[in-house]
N, C-alpha and C. Protein backbone atom coordinates (compact mmCIF):
# COMPACT_ATOMS: atom_id res chain seq x y z
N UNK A 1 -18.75 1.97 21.45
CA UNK A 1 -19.85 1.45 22.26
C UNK A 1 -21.15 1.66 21.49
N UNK A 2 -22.20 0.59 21.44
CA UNK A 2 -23.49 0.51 20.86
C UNK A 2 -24.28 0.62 22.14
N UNK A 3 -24.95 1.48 21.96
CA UNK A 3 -26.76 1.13 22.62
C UNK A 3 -27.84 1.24 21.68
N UNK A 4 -28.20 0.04 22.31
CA UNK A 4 -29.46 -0.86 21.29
C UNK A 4 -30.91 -0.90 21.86
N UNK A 5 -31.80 -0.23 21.05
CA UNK A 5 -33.48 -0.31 21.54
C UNK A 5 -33.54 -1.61 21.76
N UNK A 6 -34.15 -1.65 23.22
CA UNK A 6 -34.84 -3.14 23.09
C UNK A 6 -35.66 -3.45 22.40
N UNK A 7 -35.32 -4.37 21.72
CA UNK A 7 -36.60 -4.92 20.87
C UNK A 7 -35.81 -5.07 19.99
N UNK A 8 -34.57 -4.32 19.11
CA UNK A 8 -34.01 -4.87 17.72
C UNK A 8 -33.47 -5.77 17.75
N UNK A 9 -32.75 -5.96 18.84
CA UNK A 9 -32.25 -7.23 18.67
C UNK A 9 -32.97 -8.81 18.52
N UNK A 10 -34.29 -8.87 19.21
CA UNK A 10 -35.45 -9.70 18.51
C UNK A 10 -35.74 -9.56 17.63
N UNK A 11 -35.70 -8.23 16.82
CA UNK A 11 -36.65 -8.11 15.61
C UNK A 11 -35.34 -8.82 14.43
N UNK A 12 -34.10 -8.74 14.77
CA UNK A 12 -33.04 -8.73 14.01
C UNK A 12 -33.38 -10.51 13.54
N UNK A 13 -33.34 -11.10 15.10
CA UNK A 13 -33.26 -12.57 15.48
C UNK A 13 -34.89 -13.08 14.69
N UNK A 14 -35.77 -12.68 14.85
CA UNK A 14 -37.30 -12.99 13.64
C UNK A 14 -37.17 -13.08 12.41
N UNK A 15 -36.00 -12.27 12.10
CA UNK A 15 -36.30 -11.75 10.60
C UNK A 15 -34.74 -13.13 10.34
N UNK A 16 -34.18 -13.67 10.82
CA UNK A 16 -32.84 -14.55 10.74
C UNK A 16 -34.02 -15.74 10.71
N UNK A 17 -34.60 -15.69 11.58
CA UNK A 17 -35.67 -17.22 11.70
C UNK A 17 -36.35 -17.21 10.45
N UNK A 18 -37.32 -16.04 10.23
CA UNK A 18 -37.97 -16.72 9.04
C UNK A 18 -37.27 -16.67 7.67
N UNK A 19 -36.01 -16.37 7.47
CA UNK A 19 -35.55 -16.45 6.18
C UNK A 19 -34.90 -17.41 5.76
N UNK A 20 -34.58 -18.06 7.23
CA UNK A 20 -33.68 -19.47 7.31
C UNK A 20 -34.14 -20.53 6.32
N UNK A 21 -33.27 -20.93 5.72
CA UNK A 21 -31.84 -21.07 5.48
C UNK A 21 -31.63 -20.40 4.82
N UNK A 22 -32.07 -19.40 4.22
CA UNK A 22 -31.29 -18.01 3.44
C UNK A 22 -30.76 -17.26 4.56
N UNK A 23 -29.94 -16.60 3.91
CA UNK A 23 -29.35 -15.24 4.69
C UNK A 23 -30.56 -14.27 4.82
N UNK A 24 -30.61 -13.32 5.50
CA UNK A 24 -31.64 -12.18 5.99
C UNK A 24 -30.45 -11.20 5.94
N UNK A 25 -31.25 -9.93 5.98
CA UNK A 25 -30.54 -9.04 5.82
C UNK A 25 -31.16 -7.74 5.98
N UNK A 26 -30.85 -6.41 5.82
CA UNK A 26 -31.28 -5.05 6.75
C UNK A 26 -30.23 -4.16 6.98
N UNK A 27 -31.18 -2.87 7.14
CA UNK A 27 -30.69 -1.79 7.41
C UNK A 27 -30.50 -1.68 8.88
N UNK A 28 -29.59 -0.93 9.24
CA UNK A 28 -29.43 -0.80 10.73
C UNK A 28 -29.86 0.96 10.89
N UNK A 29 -30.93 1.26 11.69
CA UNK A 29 -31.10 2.96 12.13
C UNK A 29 -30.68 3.07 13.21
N UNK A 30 -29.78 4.34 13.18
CA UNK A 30 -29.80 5.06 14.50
C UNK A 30 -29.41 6.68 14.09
N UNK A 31 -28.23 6.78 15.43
CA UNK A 31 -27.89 8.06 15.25
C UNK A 31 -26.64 8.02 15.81
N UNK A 32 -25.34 8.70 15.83
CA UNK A 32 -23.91 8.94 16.65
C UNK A 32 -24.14 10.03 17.24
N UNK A 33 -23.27 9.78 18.70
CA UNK A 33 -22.96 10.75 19.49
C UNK A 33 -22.31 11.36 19.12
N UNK A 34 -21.38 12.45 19.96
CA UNK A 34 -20.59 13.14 20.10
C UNK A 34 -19.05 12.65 19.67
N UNK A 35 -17.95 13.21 20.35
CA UNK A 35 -16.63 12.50 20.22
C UNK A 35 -16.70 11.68 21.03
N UNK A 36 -17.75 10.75 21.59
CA UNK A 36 -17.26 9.44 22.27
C UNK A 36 -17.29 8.46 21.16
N UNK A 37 -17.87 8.73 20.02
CA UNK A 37 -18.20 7.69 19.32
C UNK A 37 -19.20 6.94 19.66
N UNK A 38 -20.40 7.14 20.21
CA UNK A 38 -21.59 6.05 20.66
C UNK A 38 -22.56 6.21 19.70
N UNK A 39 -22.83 4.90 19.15
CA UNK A 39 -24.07 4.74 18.21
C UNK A 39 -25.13 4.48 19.18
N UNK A 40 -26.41 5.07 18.63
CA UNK A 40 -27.85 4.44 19.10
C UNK A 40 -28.30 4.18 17.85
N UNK A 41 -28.58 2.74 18.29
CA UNK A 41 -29.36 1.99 17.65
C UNK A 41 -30.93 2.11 17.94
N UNK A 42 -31.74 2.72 16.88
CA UNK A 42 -33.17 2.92 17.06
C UNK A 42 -33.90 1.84 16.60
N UNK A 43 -33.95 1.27 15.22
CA UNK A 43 -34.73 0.70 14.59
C UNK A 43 -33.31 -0.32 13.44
N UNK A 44 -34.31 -1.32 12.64
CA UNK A 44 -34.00 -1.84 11.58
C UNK A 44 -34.86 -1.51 10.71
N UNK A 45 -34.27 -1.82 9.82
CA UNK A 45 -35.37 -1.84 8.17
C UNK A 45 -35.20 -3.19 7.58
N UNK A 46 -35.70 -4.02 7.36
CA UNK A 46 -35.92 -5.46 6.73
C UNK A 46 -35.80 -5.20 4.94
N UNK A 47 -34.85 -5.68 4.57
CA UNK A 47 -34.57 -5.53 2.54
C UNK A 47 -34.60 -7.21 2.41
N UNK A 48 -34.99 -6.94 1.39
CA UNK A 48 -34.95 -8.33 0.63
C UNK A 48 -33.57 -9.14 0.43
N UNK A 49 -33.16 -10.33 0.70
CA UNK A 49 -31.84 -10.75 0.26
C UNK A 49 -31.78 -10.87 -1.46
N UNK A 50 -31.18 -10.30 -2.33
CA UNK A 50 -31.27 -10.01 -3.54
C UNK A 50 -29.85 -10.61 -4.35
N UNK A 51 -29.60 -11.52 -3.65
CA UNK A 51 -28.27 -11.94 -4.41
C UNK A 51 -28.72 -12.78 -5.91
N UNK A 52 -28.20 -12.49 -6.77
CA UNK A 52 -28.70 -13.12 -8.06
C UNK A 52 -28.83 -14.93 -7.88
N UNK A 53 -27.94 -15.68 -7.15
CA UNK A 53 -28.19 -16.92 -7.70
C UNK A 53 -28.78 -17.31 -6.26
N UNK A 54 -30.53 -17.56 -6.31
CA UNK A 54 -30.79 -18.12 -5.42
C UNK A 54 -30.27 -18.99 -4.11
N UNK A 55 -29.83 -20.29 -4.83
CA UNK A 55 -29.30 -21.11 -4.25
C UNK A 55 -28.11 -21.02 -3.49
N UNK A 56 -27.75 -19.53 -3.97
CA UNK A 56 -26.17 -19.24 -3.01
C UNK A 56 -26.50 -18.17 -1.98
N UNK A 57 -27.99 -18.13 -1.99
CA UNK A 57 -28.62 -17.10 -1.00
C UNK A 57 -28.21 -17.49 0.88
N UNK A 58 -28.13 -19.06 0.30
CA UNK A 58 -27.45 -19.50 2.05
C UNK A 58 -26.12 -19.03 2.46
N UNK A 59 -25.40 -18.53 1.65
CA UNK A 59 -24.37 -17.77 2.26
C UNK A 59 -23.81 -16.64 1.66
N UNK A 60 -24.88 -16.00 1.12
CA UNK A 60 -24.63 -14.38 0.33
C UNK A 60 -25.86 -14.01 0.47
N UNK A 61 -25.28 -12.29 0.75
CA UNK A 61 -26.83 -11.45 0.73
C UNK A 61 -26.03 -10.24 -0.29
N UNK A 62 -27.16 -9.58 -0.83
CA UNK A 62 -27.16 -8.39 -1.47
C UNK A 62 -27.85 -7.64 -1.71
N UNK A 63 -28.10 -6.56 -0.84
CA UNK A 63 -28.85 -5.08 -0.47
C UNK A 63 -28.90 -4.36 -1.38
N UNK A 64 -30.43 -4.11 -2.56
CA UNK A 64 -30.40 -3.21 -3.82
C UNK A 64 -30.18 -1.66 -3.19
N UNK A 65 -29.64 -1.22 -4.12
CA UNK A 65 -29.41 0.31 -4.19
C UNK A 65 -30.98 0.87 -3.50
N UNK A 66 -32.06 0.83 -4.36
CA UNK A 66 -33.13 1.04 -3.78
C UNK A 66 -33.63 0.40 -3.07
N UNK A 67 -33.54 -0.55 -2.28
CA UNK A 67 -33.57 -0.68 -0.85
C UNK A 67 -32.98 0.18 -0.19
N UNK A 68 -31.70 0.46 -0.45
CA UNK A 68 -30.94 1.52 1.00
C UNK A 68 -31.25 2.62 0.53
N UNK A 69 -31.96 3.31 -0.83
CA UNK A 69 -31.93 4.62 -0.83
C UNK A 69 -33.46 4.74 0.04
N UNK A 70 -34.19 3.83 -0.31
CA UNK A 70 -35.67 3.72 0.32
C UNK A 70 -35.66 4.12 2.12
N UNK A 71 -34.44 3.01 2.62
CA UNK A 71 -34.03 3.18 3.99
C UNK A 71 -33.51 4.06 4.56
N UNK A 72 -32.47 4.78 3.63
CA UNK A 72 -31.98 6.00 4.07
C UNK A 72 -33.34 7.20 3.96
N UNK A 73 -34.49 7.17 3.18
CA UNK A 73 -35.14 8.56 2.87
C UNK A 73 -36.05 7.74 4.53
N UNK A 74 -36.40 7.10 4.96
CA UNK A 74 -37.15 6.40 5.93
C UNK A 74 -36.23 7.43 7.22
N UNK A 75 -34.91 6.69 7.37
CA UNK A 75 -34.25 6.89 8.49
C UNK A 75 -34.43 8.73 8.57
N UNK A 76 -34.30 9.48 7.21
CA UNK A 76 -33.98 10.91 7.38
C UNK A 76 -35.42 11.33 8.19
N UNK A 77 -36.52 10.62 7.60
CA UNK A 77 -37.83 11.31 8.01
C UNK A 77 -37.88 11.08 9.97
N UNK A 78 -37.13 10.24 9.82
CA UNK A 78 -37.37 9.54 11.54
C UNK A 78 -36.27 10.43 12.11
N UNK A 79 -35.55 11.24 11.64
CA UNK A 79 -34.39 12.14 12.18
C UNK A 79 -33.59 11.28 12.46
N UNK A 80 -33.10 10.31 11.72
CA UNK A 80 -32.07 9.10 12.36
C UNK A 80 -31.45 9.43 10.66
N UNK A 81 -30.34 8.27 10.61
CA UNK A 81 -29.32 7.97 8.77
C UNK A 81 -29.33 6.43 9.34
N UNK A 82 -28.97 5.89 8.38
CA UNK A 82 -28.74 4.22 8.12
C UNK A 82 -27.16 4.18 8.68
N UNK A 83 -26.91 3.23 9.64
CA UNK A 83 -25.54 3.51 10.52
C UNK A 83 -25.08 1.96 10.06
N UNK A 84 -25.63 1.05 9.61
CA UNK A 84 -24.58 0.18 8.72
C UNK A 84 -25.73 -1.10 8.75
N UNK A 85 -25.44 -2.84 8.50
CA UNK A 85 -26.53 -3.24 7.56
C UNK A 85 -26.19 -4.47 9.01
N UNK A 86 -27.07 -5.50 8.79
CA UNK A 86 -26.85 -6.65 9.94
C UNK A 86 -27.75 -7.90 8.42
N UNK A 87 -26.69 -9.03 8.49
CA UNK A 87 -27.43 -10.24 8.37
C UNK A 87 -27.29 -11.35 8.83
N UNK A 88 -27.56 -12.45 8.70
CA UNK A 88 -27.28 -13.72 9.43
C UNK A 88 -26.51 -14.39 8.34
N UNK A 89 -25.83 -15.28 9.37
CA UNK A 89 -25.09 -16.52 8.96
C UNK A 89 -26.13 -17.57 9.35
N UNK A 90 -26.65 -18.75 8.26
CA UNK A 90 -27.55 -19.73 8.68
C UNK A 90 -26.20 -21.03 8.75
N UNK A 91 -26.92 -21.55 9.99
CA UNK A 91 -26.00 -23.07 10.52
C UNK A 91 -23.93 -22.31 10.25
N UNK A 92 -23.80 -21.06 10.75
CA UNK A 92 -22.58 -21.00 10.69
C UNK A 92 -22.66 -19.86 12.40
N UNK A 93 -21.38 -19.37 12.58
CA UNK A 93 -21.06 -18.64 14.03
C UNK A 93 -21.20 -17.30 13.31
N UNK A 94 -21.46 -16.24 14.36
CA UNK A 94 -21.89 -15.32 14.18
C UNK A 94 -20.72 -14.29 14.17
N UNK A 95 -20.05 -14.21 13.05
CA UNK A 95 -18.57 -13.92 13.30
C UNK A 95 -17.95 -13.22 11.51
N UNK A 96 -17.40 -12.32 11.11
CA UNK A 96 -17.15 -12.17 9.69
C UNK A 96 -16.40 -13.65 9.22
N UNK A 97 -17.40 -13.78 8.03
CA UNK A 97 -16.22 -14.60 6.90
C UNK A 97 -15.71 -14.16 6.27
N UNK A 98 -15.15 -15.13 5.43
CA UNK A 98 -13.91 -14.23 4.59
C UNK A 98 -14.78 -14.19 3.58
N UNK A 99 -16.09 -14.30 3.05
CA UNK A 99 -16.91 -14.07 2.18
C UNK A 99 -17.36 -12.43 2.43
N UNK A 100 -17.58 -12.50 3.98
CA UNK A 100 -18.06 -11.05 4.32
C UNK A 100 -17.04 -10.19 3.96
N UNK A 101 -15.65 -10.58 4.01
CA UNK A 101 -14.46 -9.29 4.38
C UNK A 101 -14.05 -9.38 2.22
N UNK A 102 -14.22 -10.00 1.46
CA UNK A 102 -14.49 -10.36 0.25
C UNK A 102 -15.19 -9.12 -0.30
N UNK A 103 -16.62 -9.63 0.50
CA UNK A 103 -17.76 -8.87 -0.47
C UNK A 103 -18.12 -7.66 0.16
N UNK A 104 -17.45 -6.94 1.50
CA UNK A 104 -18.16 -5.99 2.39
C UNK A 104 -17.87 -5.12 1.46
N UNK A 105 -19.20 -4.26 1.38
CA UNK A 105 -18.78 -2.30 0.87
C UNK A 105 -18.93 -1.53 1.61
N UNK A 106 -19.47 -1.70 2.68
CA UNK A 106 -20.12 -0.74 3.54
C UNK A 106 -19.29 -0.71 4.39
N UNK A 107 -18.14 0.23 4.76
CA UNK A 107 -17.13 0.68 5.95
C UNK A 107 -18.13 1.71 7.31
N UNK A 108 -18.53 0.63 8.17
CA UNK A 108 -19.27 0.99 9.20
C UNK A 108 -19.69 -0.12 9.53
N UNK A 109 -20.81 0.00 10.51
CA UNK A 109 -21.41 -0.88 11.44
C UNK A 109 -22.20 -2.17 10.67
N UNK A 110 -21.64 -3.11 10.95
CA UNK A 110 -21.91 -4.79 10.77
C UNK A 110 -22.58 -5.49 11.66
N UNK A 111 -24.36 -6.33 12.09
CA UNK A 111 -24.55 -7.01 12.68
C UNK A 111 -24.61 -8.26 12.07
N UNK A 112 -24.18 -9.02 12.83
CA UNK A 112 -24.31 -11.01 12.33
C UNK A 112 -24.93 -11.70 13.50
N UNK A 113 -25.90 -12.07 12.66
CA UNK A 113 -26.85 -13.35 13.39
C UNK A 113 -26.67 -14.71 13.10
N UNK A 114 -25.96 -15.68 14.07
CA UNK A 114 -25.97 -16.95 13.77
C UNK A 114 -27.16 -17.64 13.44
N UNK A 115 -27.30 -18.40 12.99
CA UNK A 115 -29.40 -19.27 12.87
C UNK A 115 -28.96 -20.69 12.71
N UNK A 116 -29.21 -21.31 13.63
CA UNK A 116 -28.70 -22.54 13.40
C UNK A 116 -29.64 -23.57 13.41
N UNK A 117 -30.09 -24.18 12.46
CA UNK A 117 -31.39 -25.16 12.01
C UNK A 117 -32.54 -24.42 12.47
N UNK A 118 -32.72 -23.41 11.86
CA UNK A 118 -33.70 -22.44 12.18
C UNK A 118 -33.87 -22.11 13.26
N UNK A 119 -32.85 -21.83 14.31
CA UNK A 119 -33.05 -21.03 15.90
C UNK A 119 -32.04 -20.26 16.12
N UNK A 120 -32.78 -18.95 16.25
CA UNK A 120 -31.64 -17.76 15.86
C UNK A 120 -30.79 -17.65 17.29
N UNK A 121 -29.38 -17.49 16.77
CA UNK A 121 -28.13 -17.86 18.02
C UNK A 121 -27.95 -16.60 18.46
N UNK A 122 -26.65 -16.14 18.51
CA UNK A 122 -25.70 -15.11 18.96
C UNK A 122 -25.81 -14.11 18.22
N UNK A 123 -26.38 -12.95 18.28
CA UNK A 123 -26.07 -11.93 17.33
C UNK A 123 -24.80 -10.98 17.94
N UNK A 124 -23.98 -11.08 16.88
CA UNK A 124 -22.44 -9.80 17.20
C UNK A 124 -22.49 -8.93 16.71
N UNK A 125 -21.82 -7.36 16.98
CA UNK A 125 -22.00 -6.27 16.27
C UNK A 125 -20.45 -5.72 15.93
N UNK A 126 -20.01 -5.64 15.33
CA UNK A 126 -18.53 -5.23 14.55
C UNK A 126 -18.72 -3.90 13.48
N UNK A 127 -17.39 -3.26 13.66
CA UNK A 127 -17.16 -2.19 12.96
C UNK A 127 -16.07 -2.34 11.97
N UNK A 128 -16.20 -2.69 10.70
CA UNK A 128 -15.13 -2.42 9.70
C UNK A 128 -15.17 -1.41 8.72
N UNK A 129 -13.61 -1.54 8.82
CA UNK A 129 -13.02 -0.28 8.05
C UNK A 129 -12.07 -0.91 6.97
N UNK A 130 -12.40 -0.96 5.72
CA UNK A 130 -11.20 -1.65 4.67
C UNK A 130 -10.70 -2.81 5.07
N UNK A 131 -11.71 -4.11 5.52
CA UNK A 131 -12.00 -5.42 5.79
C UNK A 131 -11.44 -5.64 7.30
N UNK A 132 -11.02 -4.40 7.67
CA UNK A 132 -10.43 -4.67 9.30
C UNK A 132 -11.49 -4.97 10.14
N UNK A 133 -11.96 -6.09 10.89
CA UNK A 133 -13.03 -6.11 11.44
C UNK A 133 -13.11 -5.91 13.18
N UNK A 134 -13.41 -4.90 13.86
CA UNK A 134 -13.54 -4.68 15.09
C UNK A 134 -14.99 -5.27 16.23
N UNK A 135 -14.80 -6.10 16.63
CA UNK A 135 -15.54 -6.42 17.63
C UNK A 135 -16.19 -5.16 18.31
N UNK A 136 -17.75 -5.01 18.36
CA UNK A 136 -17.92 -4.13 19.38
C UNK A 136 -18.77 -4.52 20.76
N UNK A 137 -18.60 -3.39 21.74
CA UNK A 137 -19.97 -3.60 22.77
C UNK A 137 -20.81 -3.11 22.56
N UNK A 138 -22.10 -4.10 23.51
CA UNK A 138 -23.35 -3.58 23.10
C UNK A 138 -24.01 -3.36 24.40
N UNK A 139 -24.80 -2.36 24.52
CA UNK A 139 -25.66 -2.36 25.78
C UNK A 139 -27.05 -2.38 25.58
N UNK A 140 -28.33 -3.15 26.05
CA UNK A 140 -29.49 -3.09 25.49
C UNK A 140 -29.92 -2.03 26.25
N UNK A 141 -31.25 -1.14 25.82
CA UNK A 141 -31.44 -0.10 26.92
C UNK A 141 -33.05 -0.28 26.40
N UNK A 142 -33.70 0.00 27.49
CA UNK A 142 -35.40 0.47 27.45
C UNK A 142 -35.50 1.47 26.77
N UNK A 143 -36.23 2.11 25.70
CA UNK A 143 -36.90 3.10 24.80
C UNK A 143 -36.61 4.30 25.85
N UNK A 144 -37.20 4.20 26.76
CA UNK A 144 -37.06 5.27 27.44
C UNK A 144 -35.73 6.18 27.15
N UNK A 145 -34.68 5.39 27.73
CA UNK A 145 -33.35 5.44 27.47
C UNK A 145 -32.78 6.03 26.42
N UNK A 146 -33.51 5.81 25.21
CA UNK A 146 -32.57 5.92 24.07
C UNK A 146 -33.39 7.57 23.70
């Protein structure tokens, strides 16, 4: 189970709009519970899509090392760690491809934002482990909350 600050999930869906038709891409902050397994989702961090060949930026992203070390020293100061990365799919469903399960490194938390002719769709949140991809729930909660 995810609970999500209100507000990331807009900020997720802004940052899918203005990169459109590139992929967007980001750090995901939070923190884990206990043995229930519950992530809180606090914040994002916005990275550059850095995939070498421009033009294949519409359906590849790639997160520099220093971007996530930048995000991780961010998340430590905020008492949070980087709990896994979210980008969009432009004009595709918000769902792993086999590009994602291909190119994933990061065994943890996955968000995907559909953007479809620049209007950001469905965002899903999934957990993979060695390309197994798990659907998760999400609950939005007021700041207060979290």
């Amino acid at each position: 189970m995810i609970r999500l600050r209100a507000g990331c999930r807009d900020e997720i869906r802004e940052h899918g709009r203005l990169e459109y038709p590139q992929e967007c891409c980001g750090l995901v902050l939070g923190s884990r519970g206990g043995s229930d397994g519950l992530c809180w989702i606090r914040g994002i961090e916005r990275v550059e899509n850095l995939w070498s060949d421009p033009a294949r930026r519409t359906e590849r992203f790639l997160v520099s090392p220093q971007d996530l070390f930048r995000g991780s020293r961010k998340a430590r100061r905020l008492g949070l760690e980087v709990l896994g990365l979210y980008h969009s799919h432009p004009d595709r469903p918000a769902r792993p491809s086999q590009t994602d399960s291909n190119l994933a490194r990061w065994s943890g938390l996955h968000a995907i934002l559909s953007v479809w002719q620049g209007l950001p769709g469905e965002l899903t949140w999934w957990c993979s482990e060695q390309g197994d991809w798990r659907a998760q729930s999400v609950e939005e909660v007021p700041e207060l909350l979290g």
